[in-house]
N, C-alpha and C. Protein backbone atom coordinates (compact mmCIF):
# COMPACT_ATOMS: atom_id res chain seq x y z
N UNK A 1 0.84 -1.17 0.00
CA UNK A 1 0.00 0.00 0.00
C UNK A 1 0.88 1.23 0.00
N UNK A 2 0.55 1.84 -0.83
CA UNK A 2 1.26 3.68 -1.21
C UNK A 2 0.91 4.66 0.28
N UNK A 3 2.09 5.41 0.84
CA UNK A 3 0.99 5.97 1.66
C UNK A 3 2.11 7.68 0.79
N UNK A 4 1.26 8.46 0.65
CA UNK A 4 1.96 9.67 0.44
C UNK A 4 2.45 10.31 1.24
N UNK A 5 4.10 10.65 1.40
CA UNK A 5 4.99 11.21 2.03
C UNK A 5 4.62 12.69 2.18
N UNK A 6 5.15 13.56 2.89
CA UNK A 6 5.42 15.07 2.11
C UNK A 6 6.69 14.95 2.07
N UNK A 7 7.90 14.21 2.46
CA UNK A 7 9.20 13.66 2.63
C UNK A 7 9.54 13.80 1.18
N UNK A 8 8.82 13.08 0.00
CA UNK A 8 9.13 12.62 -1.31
C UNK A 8 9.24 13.93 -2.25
N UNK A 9 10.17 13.62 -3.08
CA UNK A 9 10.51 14.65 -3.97
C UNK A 9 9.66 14.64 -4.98
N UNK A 10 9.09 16.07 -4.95
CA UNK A 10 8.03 16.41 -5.92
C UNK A 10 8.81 16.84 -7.64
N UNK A 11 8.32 16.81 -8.56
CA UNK A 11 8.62 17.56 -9.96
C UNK A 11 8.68 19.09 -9.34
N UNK A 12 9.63 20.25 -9.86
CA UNK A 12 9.93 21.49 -9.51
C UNK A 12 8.81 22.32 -10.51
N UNK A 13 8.59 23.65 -9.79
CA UNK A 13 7.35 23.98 -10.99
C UNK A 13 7.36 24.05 -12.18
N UNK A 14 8.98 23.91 -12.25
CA UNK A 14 9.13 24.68 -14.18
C UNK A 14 9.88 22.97 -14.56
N UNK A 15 9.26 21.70 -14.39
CA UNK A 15 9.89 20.94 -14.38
C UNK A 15 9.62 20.97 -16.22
N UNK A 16 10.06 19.54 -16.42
CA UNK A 16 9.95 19.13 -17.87
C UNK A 16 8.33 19.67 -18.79
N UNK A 17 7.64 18.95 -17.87
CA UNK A 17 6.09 19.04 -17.95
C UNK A 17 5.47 20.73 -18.21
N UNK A 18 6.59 21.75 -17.79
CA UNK A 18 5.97 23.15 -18.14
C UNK A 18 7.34 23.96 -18.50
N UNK A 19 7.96 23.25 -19.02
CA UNK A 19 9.39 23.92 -19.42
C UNK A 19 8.78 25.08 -20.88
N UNK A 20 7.71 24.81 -21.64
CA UNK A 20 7.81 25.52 -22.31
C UNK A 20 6.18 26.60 -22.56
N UNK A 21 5.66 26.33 -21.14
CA UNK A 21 4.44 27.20 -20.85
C UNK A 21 4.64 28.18 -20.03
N UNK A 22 4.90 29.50 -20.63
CA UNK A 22 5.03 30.52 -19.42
C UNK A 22 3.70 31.05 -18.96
N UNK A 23 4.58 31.40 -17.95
CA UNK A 23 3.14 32.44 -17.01
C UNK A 23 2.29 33.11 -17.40
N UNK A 24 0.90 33.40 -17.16
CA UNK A 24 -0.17 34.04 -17.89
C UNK A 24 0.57 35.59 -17.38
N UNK A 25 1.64 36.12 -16.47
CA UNK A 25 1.49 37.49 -16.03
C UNK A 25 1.89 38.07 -17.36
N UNK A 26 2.33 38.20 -18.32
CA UNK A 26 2.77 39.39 -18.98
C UNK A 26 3.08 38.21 -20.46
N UNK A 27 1.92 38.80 -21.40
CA UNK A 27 2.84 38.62 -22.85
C UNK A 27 3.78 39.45 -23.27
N UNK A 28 4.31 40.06 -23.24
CA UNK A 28 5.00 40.83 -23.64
C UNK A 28 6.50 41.03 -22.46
N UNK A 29 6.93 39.75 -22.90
CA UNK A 29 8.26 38.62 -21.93
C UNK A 29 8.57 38.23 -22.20
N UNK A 30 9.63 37.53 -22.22
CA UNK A 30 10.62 36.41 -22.57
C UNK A 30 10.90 35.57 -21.83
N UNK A 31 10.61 34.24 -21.28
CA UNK A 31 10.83 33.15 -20.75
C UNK A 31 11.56 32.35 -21.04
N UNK A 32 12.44 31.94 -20.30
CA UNK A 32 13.45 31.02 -20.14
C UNK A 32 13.37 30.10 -19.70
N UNK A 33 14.35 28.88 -19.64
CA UNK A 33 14.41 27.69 -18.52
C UNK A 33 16.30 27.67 -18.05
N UNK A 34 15.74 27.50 -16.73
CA UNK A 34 17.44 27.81 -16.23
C UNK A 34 17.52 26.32 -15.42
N UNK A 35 18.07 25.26 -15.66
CA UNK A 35 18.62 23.97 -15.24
C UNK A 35 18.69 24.36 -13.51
N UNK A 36 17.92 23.62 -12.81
CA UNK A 36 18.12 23.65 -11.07
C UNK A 36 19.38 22.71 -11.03
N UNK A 37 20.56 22.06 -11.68
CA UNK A 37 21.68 21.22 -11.47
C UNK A 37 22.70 22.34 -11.02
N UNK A 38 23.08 22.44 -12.94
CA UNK A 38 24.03 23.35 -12.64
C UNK A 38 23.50 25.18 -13.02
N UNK A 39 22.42 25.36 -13.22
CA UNK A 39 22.11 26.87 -12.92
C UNK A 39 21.94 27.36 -14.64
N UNK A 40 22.32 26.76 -15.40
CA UNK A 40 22.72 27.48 -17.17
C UNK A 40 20.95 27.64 -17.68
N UNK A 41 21.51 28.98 -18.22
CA UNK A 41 20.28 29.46 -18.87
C UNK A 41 20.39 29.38 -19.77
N UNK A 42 19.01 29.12 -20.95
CA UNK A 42 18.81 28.65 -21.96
C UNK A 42 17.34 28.35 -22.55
N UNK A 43 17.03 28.94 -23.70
CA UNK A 43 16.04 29.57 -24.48
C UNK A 43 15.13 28.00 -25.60
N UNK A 44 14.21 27.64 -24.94
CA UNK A 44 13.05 26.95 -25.55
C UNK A 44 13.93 25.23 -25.50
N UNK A 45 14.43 24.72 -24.80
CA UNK A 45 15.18 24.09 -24.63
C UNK A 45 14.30 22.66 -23.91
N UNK A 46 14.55 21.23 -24.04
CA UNK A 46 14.46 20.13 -23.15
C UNK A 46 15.04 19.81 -22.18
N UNK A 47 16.35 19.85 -22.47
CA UNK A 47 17.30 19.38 -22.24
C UNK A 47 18.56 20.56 -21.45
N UNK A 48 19.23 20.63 -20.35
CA UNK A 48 20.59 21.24 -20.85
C UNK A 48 21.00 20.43 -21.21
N UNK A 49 22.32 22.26 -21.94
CA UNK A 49 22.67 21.38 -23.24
C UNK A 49 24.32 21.27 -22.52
N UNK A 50 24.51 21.32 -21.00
CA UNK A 50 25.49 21.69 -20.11
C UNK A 50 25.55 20.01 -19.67
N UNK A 51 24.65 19.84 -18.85
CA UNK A 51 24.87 18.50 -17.89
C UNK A 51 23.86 17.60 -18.30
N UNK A 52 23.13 17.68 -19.35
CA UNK A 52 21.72 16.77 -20.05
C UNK A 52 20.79 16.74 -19.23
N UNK A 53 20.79 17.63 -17.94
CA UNK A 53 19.38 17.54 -16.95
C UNK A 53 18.27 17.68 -17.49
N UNK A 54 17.27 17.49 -16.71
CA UNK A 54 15.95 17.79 -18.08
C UNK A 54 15.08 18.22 -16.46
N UNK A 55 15.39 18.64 -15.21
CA UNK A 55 15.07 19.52 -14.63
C UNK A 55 15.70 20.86 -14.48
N UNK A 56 13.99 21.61 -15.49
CA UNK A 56 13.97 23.04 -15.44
C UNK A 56 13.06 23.93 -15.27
N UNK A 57 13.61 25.06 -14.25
CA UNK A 57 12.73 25.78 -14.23
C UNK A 57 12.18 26.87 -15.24
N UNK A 58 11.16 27.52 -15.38
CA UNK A 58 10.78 28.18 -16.31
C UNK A 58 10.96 29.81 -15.15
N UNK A 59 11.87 30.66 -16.45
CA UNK A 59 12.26 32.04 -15.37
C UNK A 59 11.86 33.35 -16.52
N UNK A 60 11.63 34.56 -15.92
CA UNK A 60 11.16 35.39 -16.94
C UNK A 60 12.71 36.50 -16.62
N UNK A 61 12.98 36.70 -17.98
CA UNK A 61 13.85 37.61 -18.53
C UNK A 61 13.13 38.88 -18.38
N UNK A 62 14.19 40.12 -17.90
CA UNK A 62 13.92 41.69 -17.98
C UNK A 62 13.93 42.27 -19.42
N UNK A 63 14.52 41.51 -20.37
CA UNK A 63 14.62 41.75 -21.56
C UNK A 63 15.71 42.67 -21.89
N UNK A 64 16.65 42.74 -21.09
CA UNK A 64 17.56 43.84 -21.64
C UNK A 64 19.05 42.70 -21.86
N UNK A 65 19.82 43.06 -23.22
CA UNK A 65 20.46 42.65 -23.49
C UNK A 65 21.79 43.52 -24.54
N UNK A 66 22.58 42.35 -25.20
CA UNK A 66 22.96 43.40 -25.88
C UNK A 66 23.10 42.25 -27.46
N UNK A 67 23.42 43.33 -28.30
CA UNK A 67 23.42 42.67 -29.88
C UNK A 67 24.63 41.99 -29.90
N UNK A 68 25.11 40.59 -30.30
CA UNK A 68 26.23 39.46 -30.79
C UNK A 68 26.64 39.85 -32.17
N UNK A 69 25.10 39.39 -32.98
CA UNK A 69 25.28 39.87 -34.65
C UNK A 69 24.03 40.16 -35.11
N UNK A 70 24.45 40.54 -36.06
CA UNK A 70 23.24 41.65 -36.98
C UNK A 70 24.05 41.12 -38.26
N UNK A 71 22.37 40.17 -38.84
CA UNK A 71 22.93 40.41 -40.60
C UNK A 71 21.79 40.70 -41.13
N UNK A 72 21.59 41.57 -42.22
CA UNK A 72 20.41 41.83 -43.44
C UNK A 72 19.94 40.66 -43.66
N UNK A 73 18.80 40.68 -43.97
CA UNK A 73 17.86 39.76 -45.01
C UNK A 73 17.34 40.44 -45.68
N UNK A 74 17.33 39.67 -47.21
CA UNK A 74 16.09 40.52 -48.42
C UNK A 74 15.18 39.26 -48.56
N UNK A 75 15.80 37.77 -48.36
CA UNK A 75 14.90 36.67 -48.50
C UNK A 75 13.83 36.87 -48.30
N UNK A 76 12.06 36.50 -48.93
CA UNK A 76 11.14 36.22 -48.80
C UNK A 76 10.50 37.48 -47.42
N UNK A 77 10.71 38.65 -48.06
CA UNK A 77 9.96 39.66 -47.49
C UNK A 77 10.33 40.46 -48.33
N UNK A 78 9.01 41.54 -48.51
CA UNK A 78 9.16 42.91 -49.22
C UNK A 78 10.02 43.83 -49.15
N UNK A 79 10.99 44.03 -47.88
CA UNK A 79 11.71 45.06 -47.64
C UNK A 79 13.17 44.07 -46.94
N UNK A 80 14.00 44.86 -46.53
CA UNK A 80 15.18 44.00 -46.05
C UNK A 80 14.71 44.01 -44.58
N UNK A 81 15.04 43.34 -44.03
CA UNK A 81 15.03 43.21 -42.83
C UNK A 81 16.27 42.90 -42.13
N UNK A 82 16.44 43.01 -40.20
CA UNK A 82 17.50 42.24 -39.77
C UNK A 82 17.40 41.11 -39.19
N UNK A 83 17.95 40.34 -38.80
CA UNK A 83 18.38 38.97 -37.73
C UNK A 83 19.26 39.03 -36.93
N UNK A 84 18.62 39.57 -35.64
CA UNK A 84 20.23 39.68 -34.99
C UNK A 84 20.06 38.40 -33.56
N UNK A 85 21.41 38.12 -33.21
CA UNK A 85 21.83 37.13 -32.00
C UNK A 85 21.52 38.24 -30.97
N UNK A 86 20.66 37.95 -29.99
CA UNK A 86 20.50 38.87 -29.08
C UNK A 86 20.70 38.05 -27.61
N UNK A 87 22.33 38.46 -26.85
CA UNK A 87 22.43 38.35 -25.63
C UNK A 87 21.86 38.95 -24.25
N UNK A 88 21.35 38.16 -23.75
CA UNK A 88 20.28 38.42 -22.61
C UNK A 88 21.24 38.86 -21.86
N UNK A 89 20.67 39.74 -20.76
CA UNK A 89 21.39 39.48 -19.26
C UNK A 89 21.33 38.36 -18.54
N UNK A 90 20.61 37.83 -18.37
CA UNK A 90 20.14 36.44 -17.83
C UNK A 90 21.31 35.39 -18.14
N UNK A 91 22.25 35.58 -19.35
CA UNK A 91 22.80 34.45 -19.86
C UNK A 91 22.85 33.67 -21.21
N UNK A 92 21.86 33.81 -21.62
CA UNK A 92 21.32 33.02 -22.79
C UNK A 92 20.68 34.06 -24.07
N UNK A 93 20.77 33.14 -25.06
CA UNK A 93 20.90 34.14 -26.63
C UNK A 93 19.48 33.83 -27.20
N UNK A 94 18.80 34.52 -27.63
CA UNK A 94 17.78 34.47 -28.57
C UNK A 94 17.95 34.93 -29.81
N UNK A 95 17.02 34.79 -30.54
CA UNK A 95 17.52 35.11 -32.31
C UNK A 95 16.16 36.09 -32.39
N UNK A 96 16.52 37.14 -33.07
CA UNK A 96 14.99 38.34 -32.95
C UNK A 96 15.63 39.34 -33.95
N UNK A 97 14.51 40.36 -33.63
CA UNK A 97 14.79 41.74 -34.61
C UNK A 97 14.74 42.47 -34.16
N UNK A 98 15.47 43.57 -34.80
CA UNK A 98 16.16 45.22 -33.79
C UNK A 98 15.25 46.01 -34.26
N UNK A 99 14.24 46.73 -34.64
CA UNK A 99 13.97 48.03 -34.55
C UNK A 99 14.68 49.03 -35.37
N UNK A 100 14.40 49.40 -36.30
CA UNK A 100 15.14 50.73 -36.78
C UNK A 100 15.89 50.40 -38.32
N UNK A 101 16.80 51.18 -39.01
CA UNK A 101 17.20 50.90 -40.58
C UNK A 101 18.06 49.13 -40.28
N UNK A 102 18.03 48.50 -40.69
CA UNK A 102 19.11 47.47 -40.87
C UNK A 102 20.24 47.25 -40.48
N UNK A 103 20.48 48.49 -41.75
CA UNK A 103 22.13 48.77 -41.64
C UNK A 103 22.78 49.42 -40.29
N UNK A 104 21.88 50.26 -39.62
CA UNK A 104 22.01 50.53 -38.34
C UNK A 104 22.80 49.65 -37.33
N UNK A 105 22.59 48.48 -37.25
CA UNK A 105 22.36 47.51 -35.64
C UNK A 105 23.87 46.99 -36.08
N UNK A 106 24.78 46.97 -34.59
CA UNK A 106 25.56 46.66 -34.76
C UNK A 106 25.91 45.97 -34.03
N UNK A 107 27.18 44.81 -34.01
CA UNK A 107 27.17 43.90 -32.95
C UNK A 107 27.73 44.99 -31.33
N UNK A 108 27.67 44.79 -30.43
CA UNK A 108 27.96 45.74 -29.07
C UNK A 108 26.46 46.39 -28.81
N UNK A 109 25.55 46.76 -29.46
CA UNK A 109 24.34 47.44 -28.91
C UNK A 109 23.41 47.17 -28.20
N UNK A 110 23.30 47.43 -27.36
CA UNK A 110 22.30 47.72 -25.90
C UNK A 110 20.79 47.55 -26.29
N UNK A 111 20.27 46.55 -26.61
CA UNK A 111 18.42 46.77 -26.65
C UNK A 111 17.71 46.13 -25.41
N UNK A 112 16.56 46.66 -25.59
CA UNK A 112 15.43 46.15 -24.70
C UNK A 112 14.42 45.60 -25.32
N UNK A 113 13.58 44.86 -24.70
CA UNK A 113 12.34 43.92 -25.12
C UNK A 113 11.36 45.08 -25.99
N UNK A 114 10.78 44.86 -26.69
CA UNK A 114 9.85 46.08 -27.21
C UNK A 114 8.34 44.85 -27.08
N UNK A 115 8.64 43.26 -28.01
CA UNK A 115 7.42 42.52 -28.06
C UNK A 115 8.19 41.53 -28.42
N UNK A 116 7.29 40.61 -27.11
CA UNK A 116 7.75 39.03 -27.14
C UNK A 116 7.60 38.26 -28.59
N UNK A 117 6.55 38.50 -28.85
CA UNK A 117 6.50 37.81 -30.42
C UNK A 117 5.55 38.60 -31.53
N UNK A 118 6.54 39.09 -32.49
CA UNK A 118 6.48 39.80 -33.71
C UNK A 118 5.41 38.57 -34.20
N UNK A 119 3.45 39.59 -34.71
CA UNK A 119 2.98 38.46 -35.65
C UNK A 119 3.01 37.89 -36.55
N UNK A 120 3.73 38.53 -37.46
CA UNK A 120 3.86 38.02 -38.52
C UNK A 120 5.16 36.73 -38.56
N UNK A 121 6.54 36.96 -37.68
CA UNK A 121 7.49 36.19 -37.68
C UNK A 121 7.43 35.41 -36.39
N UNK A 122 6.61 35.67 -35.09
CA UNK A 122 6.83 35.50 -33.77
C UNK A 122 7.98 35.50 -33.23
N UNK A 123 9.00 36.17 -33.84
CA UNK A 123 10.09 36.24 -32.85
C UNK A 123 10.07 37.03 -32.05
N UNK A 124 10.75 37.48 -31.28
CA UNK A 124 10.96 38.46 -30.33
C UNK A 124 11.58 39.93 -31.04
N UNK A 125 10.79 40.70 -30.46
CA UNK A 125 11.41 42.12 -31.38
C UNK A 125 11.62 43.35 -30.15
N UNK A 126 13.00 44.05 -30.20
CA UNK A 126 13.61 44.66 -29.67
C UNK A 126 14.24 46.02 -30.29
N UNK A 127 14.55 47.09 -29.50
CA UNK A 127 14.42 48.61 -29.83
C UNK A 127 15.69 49.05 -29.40
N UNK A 128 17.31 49.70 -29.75
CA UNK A 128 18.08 50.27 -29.32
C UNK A 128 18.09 51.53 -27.54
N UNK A 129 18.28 50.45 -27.01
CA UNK A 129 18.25 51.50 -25.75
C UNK A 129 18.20 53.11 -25.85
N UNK A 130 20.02 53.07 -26.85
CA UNK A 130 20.47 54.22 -26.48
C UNK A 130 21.36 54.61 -28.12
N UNK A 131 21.56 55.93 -28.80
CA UNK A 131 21.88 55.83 -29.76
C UNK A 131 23.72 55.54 -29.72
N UNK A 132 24.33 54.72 -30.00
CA UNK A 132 25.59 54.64 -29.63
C UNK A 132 26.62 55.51 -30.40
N UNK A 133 27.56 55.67 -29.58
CA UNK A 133 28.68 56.94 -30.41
C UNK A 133 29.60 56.07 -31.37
N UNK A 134 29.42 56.51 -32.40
CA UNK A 134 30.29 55.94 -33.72
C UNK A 134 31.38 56.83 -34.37
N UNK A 135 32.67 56.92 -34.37
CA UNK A 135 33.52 57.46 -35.05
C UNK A 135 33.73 57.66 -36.18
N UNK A 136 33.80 58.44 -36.97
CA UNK A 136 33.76 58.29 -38.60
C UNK A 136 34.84 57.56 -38.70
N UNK A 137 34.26 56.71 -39.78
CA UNK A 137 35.25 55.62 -40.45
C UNK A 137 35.66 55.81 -41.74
């Protein structure tokens, strides 16, 4: 006969089972899962990709980060667009779009969350903090 402990180790809230359902508080967020082993954060994930744990919690990002890379696209849209690697504070990289001319966004730049998911692409789309000082080249 089973008798239920409270002793016994439960699944954590952001276990496997809700690794990729965030919180009803705020669409306009970015959710993560950060491994309770060894701590590594990391974006829409099963698995870490650190120690293969597959207990994770689900954590919400402030959204401020900074730009890795920025490249153009003309592929399969009317106008060019960008793709940039966007480093979280949190740790972990998402792939999204900057806000503003293209040619603008450069790798080192400072953005913030503007909208969790762009409708037409659902990625995450983000706005230059601050205009950065550029030297003529």
């Amino acid at each position: 006969m089973y008798h239920h402990s409270a002793s016994t180790s439960r699944p954590a809230a952001g276990s496997v089972t809700g690794v990729l359902e965030p919180a009803a508080d705020s669409q306009d967020a970015i959710h993560f899962q950060r491994c309770t082993w060894c701590g590594t954060a990391m974006y829409h994930r099963l698995l870490c990709p650190v120690c293969q744990g597959s207990e994770l919690r689900t954590e919400r990002s402030e959204g401020v980060g900074t730009v890795r890379h920025s490249t153009v696209v003309h592929r399969n849209t009317p106008a060019a667009r960008n793709v940039s690697l966007i480093e979280l504070a949190e740790g972990f990289v998402v792939r999204g779009r900057v806000m503003g001319p293209p040619i603008g966004i450069h790798s080192g730049d400072r953005v913030q969350l503007s909208t969790a998911k762009d409708p037409v692409r659902g990625e995450p789309v983000f706005q230059l903090l601050e205009e950065p000082y550029r030297a003529w080249s």
